[in-house]
N, C-alpha and C. Protein backbone atom coordinates (compact mmCIF):
# COMPACT_ATOMS: atom_id res chain seq x y z
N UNK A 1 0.86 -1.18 0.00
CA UNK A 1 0.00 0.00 0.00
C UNK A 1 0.90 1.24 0.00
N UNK A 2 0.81 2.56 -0.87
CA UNK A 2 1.34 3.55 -1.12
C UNK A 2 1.10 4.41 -0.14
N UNK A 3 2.19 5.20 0.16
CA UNK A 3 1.49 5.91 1.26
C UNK A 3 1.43 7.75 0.43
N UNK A 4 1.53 7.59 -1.05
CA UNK A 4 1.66 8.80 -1.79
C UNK A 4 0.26 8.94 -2.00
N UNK A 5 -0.05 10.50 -2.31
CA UNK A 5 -1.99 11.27 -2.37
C UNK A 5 -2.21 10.89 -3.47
N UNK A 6 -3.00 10.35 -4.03
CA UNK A 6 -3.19 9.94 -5.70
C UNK A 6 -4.98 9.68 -5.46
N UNK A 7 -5.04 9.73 -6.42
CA UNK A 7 -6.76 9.23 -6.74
C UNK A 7 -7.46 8.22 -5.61
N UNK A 8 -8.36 8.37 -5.37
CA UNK A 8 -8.75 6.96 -4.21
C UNK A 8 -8.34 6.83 -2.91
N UNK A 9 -7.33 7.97 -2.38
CA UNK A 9 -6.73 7.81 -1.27
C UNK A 9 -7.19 8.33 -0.10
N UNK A 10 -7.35 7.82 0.52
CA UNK A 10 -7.76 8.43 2.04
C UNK A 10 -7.04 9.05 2.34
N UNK A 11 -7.25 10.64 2.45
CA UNK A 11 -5.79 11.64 3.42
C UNK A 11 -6.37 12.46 5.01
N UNK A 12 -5.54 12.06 5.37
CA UNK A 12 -6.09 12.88 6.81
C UNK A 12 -5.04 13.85 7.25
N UNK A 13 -5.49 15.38 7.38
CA UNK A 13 -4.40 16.46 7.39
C UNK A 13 -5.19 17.23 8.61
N UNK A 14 -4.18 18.28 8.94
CA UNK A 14 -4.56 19.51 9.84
C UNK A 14 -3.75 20.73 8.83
N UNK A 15 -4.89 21.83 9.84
CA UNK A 15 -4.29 22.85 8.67
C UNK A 15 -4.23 24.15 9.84
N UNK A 16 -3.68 25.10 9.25
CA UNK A 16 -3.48 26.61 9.95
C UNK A 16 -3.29 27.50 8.98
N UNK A 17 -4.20 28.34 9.43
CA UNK A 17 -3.76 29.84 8.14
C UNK A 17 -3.05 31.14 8.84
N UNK A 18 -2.13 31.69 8.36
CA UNK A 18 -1.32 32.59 8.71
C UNK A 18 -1.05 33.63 8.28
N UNK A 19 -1.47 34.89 9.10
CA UNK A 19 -1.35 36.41 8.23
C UNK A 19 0.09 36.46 8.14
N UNK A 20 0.27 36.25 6.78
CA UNK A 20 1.99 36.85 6.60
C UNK A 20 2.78 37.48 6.77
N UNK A 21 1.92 38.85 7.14
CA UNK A 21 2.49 39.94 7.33
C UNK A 21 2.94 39.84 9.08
N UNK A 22 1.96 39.28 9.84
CA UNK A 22 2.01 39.13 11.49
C UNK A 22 3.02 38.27 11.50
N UNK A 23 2.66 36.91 10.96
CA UNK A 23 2.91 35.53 11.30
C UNK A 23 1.97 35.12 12.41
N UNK A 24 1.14 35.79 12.54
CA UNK A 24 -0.34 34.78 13.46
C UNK A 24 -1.08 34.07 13.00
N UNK A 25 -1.13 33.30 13.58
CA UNK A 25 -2.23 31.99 13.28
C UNK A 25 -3.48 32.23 13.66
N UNK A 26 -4.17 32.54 12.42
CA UNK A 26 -5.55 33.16 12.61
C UNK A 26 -6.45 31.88 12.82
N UNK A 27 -5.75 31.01 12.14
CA UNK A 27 -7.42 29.41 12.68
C UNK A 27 -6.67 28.76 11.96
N UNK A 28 -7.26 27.71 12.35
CA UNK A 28 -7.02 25.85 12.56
C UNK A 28 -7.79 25.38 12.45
N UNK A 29 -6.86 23.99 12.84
CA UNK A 29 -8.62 22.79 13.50
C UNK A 29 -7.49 21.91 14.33
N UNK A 30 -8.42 21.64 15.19
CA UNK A 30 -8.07 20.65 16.37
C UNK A 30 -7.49 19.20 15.83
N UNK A 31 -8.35 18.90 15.58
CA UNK A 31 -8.37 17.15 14.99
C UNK A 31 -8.19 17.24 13.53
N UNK A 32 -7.78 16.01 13.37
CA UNK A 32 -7.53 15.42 12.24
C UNK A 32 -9.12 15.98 10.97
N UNK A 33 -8.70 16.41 9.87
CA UNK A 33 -9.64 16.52 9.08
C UNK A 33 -10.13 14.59 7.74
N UNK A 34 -10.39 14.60 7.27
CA UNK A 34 -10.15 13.55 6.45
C UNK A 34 -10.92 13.50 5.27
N UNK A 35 -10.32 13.45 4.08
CA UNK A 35 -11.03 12.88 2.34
C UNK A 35 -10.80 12.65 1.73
N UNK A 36 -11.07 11.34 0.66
CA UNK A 36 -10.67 11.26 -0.61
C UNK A 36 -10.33 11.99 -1.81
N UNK A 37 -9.31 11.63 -1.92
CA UNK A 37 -8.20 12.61 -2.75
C UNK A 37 -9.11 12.40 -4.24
N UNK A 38 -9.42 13.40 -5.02
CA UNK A 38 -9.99 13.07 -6.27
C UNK A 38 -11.37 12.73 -6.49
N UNK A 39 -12.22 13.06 -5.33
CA UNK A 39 -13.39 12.42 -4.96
C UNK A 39 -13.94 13.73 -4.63
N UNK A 40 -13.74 14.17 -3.53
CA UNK A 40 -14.57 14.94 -2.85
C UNK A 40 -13.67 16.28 -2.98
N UNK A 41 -14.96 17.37 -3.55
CA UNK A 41 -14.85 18.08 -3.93
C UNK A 41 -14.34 19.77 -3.16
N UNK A 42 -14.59 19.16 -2.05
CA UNK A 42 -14.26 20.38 -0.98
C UNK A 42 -12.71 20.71 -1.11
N UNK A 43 -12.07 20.30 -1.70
CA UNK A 43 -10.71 21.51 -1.86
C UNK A 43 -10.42 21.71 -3.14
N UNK A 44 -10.13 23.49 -3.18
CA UNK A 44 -9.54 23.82 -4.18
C UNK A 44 -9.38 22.91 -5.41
N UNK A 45 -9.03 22.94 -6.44
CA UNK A 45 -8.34 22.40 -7.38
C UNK A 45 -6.69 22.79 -7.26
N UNK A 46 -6.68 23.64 -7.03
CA UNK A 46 -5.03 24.02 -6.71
C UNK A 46 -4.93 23.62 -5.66
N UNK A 47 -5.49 23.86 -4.78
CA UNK A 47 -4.90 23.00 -3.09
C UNK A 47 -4.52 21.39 -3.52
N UNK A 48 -5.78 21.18 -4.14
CA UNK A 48 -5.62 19.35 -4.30
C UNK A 48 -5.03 18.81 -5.34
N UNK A 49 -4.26 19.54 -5.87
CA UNK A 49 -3.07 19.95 -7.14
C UNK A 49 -1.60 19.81 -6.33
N UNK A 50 -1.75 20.65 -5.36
CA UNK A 50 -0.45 20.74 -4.28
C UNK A 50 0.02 19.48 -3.62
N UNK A 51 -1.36 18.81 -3.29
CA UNK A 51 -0.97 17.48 -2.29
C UNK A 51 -1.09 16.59 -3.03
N UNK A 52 -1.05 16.50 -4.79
CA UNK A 52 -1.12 15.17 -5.29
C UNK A 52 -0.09 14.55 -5.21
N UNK A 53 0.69 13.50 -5.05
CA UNK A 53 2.30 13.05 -5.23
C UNK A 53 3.00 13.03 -3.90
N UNK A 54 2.14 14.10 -2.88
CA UNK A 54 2.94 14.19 -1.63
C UNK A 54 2.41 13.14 -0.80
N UNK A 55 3.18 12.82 0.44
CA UNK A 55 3.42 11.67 1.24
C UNK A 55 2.44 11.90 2.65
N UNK A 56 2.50 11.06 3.59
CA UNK A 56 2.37 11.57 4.85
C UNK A 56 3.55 11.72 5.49
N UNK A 57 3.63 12.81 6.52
CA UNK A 57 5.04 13.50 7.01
C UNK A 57 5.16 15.14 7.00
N UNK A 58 4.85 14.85 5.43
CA UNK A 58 5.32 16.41 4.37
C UNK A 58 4.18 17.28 5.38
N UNK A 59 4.72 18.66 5.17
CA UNK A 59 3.74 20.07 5.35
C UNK A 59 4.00 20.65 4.05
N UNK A 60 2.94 21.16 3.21
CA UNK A 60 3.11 22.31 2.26
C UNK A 60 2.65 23.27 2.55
N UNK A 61 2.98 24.43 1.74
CA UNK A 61 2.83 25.93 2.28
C UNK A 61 1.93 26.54 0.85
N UNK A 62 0.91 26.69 1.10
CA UNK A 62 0.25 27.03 0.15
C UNK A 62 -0.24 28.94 0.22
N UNK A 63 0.45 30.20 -0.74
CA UNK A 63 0.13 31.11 -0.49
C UNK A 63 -1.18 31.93 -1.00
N UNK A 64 -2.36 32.48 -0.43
CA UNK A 64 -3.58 33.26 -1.24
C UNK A 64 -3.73 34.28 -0.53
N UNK A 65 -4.29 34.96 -1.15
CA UNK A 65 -5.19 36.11 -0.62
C UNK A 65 -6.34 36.30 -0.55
N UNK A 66 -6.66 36.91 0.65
CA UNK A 66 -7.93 36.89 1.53
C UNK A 66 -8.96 38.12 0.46
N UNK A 67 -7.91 38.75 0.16
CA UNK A 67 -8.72 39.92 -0.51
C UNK A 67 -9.60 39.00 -1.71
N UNK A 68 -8.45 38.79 -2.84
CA UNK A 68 -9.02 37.82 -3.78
C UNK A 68 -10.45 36.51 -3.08
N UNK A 69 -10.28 35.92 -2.42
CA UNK A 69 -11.45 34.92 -1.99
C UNK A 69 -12.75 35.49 -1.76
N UNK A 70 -12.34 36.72 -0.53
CA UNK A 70 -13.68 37.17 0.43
C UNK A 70 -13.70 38.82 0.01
N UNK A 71 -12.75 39.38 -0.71
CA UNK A 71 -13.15 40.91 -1.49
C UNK A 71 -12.22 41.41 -0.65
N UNK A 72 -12.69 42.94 -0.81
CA UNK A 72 -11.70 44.12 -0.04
C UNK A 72 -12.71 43.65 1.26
N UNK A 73 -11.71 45.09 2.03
CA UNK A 73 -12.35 45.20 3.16
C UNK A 73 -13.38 46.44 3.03
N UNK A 74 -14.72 46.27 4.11
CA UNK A 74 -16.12 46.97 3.24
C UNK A 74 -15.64 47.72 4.78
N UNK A 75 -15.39 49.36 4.69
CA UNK A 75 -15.91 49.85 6.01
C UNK A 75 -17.56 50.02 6.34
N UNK A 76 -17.93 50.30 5.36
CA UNK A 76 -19.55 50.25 5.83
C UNK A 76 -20.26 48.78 6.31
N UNK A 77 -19.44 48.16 6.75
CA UNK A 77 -19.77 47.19 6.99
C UNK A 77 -19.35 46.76 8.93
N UNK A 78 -18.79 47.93 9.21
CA UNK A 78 -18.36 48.38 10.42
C UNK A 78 -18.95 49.41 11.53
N UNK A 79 -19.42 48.94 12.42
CA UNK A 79 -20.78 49.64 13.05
C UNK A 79 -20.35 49.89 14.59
N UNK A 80 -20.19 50.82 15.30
CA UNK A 80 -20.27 50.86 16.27
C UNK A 80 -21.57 51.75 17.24
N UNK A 81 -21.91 50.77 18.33
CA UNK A 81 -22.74 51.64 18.85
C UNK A 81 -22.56 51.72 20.22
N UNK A 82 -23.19 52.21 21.35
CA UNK A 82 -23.23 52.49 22.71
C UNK A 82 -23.58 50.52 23.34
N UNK A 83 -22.85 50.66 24.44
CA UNK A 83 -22.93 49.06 24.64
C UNK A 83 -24.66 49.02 25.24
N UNK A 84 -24.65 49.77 26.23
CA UNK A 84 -26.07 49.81 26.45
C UNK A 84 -27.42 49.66 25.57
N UNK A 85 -27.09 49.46 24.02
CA UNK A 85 -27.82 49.53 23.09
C UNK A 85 -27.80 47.67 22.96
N UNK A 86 -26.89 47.23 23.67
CA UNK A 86 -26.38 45.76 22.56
C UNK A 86 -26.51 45.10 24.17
N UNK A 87 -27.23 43.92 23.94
CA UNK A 87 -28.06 42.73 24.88
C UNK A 87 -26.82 41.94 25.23
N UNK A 88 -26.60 42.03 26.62
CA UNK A 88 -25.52 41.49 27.31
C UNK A 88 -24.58 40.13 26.41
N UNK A 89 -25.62 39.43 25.79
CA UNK A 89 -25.25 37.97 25.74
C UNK A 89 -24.35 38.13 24.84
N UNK A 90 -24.35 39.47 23.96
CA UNK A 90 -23.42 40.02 22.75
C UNK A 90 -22.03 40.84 23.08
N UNK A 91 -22.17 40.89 24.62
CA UNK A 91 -21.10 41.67 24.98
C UNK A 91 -19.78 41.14 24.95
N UNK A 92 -19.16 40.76 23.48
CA UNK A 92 -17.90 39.43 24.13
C UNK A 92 -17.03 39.96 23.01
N UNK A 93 -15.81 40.07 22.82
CA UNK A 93 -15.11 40.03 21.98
C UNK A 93 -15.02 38.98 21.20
N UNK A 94 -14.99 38.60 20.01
CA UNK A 94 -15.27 37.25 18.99
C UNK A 94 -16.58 36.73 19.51
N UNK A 95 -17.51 37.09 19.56
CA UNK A 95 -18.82 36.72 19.11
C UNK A 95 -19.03 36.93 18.04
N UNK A 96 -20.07 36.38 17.54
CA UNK A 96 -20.68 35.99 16.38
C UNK A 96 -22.79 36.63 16.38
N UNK A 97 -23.06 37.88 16.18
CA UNK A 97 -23.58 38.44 15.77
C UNK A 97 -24.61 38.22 14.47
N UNK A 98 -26.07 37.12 14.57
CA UNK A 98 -26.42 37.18 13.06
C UNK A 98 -27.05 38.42 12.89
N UNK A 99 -27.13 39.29 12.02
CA UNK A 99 -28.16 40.29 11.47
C UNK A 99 -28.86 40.34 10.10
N UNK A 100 -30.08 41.14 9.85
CA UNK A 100 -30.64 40.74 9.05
C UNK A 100 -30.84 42.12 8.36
N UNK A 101 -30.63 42.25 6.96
CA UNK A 101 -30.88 43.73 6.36
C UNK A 101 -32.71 43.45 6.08
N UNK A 102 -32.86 45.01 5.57
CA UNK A 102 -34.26 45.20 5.25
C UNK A 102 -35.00 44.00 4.08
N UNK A 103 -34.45 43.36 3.72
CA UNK A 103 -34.44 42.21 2.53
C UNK A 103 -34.79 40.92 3.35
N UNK A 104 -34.44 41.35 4.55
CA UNK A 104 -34.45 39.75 5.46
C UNK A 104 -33.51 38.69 5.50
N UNK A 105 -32.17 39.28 4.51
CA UNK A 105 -30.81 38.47 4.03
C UNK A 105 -30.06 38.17 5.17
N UNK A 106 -29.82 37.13 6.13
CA UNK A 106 -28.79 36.91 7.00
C UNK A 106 -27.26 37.48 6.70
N UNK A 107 -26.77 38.02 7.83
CA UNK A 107 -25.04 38.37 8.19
C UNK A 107 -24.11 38.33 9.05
N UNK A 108 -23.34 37.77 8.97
CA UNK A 108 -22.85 37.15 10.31
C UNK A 108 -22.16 38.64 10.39
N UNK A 109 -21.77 38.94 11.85
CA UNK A 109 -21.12 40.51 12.10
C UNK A 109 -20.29 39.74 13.76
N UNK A 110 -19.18 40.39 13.57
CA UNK A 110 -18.15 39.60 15.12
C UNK A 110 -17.61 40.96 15.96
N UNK A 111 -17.91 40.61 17.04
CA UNK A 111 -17.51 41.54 17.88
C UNK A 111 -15.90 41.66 18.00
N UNK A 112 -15.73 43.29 17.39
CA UNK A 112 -14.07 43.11 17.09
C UNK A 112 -13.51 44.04 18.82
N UNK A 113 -14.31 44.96 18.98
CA UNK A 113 -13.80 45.76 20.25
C UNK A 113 -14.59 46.46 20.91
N UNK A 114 -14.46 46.70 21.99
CA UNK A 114 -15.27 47.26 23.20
C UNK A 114 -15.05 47.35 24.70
N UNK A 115 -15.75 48.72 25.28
CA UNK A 115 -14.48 49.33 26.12
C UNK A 115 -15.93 49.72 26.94
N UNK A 116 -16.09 50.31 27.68
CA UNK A 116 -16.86 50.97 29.07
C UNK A 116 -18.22 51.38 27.96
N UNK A 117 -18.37 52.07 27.29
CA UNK A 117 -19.18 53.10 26.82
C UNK A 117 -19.61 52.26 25.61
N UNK A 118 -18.91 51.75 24.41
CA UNK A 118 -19.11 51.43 23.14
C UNK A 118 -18.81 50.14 22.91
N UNK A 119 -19.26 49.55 21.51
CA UNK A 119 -18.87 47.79 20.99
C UNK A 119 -19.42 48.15 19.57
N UNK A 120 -18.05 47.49 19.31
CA UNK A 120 -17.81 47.69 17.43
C UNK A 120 -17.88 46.03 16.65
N UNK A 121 -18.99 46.16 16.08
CA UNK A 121 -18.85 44.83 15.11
C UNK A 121 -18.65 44.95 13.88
N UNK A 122 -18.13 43.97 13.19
CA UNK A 122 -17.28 44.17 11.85
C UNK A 122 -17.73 43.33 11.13
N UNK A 123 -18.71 43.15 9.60
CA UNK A 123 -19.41 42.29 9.12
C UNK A 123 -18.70 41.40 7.83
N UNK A 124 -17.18 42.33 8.19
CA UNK A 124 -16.23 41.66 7.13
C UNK A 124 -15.71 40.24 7.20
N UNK A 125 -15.56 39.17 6.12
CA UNK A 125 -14.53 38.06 6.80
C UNK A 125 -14.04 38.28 7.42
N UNK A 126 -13.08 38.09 8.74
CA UNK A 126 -12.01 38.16 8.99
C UNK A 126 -10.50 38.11 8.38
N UNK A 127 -10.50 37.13 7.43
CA UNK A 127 -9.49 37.04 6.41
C UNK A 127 -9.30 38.16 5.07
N UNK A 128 -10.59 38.90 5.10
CA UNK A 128 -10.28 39.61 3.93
C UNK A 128 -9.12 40.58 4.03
N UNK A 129 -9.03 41.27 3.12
CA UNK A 129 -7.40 42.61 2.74
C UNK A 129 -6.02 41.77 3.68
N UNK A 130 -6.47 40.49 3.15
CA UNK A 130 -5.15 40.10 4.21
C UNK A 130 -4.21 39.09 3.06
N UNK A 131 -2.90 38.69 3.32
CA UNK A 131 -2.19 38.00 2.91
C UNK A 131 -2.03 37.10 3.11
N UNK A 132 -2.19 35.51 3.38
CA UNK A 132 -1.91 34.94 3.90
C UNK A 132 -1.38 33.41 3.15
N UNK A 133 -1.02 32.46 4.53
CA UNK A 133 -0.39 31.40 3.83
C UNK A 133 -1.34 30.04 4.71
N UNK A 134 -1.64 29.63 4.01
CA UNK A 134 -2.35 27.81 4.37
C UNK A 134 -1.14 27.12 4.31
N UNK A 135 -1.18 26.46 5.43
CA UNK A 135 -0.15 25.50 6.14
C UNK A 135 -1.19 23.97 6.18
N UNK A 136 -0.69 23.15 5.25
CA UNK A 136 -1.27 21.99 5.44
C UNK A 136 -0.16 20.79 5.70
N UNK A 137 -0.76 20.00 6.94
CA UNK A 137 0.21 19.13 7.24
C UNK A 137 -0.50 17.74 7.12
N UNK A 138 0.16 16.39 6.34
CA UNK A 138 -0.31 15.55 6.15
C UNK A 138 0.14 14.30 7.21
N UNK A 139 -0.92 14.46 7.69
CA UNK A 139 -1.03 13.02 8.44
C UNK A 139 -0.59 11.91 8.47
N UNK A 140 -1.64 11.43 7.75
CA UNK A 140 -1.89 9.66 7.03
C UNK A 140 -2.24 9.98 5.68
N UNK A 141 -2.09 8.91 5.10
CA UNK A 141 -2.66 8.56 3.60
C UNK A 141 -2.78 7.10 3.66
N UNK A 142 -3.56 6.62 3.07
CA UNK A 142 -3.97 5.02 2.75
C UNK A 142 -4.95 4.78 1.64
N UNK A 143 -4.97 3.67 1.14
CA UNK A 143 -6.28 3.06 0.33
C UNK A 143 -7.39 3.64 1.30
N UNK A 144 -8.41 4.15 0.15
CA UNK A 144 -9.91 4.27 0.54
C UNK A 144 -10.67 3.10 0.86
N UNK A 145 -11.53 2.97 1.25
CA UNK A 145 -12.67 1.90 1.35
C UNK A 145 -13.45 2.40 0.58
N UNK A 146 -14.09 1.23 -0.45
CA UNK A 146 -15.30 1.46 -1.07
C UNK A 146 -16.38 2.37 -0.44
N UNK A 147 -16.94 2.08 0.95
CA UNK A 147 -17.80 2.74 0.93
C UNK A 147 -16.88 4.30 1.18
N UNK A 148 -16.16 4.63 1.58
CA UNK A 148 -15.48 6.00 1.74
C UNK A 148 -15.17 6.85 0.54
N UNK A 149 -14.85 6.29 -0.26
CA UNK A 149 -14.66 6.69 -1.63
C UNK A 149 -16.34 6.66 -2.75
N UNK A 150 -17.20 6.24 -2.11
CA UNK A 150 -18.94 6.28 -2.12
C UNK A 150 -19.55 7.57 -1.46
N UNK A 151 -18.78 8.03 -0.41
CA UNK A 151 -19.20 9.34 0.53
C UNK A 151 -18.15 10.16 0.12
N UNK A 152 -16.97 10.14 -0.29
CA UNK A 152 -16.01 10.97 -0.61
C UNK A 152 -15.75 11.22 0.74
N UNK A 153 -15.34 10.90 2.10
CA UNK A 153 -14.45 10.66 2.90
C UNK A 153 -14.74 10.21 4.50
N UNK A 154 -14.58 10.53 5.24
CA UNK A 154 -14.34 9.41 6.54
C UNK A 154 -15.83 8.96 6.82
N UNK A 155 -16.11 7.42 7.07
CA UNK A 155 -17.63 7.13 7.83
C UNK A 155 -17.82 6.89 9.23
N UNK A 156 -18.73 6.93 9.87
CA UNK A 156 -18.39 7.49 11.23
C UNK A 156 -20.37 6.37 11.82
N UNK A 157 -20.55 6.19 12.45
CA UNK A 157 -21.97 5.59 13.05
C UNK A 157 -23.38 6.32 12.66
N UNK A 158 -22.57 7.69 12.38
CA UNK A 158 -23.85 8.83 11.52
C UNK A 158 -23.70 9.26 10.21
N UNK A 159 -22.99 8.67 9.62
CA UNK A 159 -22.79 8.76 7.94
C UNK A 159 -22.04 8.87 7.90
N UNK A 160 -21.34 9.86 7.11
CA UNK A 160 -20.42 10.61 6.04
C UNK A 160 -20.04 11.67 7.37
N UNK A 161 -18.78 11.73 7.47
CA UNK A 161 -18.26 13.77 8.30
C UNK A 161 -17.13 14.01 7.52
N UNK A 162 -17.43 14.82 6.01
CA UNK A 162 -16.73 14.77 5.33
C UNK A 162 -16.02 16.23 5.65
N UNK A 163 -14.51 16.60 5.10
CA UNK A 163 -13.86 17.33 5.21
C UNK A 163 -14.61 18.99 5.24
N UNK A 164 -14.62 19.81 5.87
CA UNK A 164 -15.59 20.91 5.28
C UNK A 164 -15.09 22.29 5.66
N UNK A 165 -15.51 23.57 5.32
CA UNK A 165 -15.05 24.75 6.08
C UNK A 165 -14.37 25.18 4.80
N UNK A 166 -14.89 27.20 4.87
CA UNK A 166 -14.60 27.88 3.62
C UNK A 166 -13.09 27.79 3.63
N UNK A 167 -12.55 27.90 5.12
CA UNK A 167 -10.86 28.24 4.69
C UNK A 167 -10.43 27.22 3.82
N UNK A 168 -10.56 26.04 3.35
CA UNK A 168 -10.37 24.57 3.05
C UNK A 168 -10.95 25.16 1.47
N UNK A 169 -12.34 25.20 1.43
CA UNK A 169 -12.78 24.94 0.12
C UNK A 169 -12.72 26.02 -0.68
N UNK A 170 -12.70 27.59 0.02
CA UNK A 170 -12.57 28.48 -1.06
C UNK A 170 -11.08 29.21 -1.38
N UNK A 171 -9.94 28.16 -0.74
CA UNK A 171 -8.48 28.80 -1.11
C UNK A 171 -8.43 28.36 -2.79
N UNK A 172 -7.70 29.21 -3.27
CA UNK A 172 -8.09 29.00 -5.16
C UNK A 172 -5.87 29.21 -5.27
C-alpha cells in the first residue's frame, strides 16, 4: 500500500492559516480533518493539485489572498454603537452576531472591540485585505474503502463527516 496522495486515497491532514504579514495563526482545526483525494470536492483544485504526489510526514505551504477569496475590506460594513444599546449575551469580543438587512438576508457581524461606553462589530470576513499562507500538514494517507470513496471521505456511526469549512474549500 502507497502511502503517496493519488486518486482513491484516504488523506487525513490539519491545517493553519497565517497572516503573513504578522505571522499569526488566525485558525485551525483541532483534529484530524479527512477525504478522498480526487473524490470529494471540498478543496480547491489548486490545493488538491499541491498534495497530489505528496506523502504523509510532508507540510506544504500554500500562499492566497484573503482579498481575492472574500473581497476588499467593506468599512460600511463596520458599526459601532453604545454598549447599552447591545443585549448582554453580545457583549464578548469574537462573538458571532447574526443580522438581518431590510431584505431579510442573514449576516454574520463579530464583535471586534469594546471598552466601558461602546462595541464595534465588523461584518467583514475576517481574512479579507489580508495575505496569507495555508499550512497543510499531512497526516496519514492510505487506500480508501469502497464505501469512503462512495461518501467521498471518513464514515463514522452517523454517515459521512466529510472534510468541510470555507478556509479549506474556497483557497483557489
Amino acid at each position: 500500500m502507497s502511502d503517496i496522495i493519488e486518486d482513491n486515497k484516504y488523506v487525513e491532514l490539519s491545517y493553519k492559516i497565517i497572516d503573513e504579514k504578522t505571522g499569526d495563526v488566525l485558525t485551525g482545526v483541532e483534529y484530524p480533518l479527512g477525504y478522498v483525494h480526487g473524490i470529494n470536492e471540498v478543496l480547491s483544485e489548486e490545493v488538491e493539485a499541491q498534495l497530489q504526489g505528496r506523502r504523509a510526514g510532508e507540510t506544504i505551504e500554500v500562499p492566497f489572498s484573503g482579498t481575492q477569496i472574500y473581497g476588499p475590506r467593506d468599512e460600511s460594513l463596520v458599526f459601532t454603537d453604545l454598549i447599552e444599546n447591545v443585549p448582554e449575551e453580545y457583549r464578548e469580543i469574537g462573538m458571532t452576531i447574526i443580522m438581518e438587512n431590510e431584505k431579510g438576508e442573514a449576516k454574520n457581524f463579530i464583535v471586534t472591540r469594546m471598552d466601558d461606553k461602546t462595541l464595534t462589530v465588523d461584518g467583514n470576513n475576517p481574512l479579507c485585505g489580508r495575505e496569507l499562507l495555508f499550512v497543510i500538514e499531512i497526516l496519514s494517507v492510505r487506500d480508501a474503502t469502497d464505501e469512503e470513496i462512495e461518501a467521498g471521505g471518513p464514515i463514522d456511526d452517523e454517515g459521512p463527516d466529510v472534510l468541510k469549512g470555507p478556509a479549506i474549500n474556497e483557497i483557489h
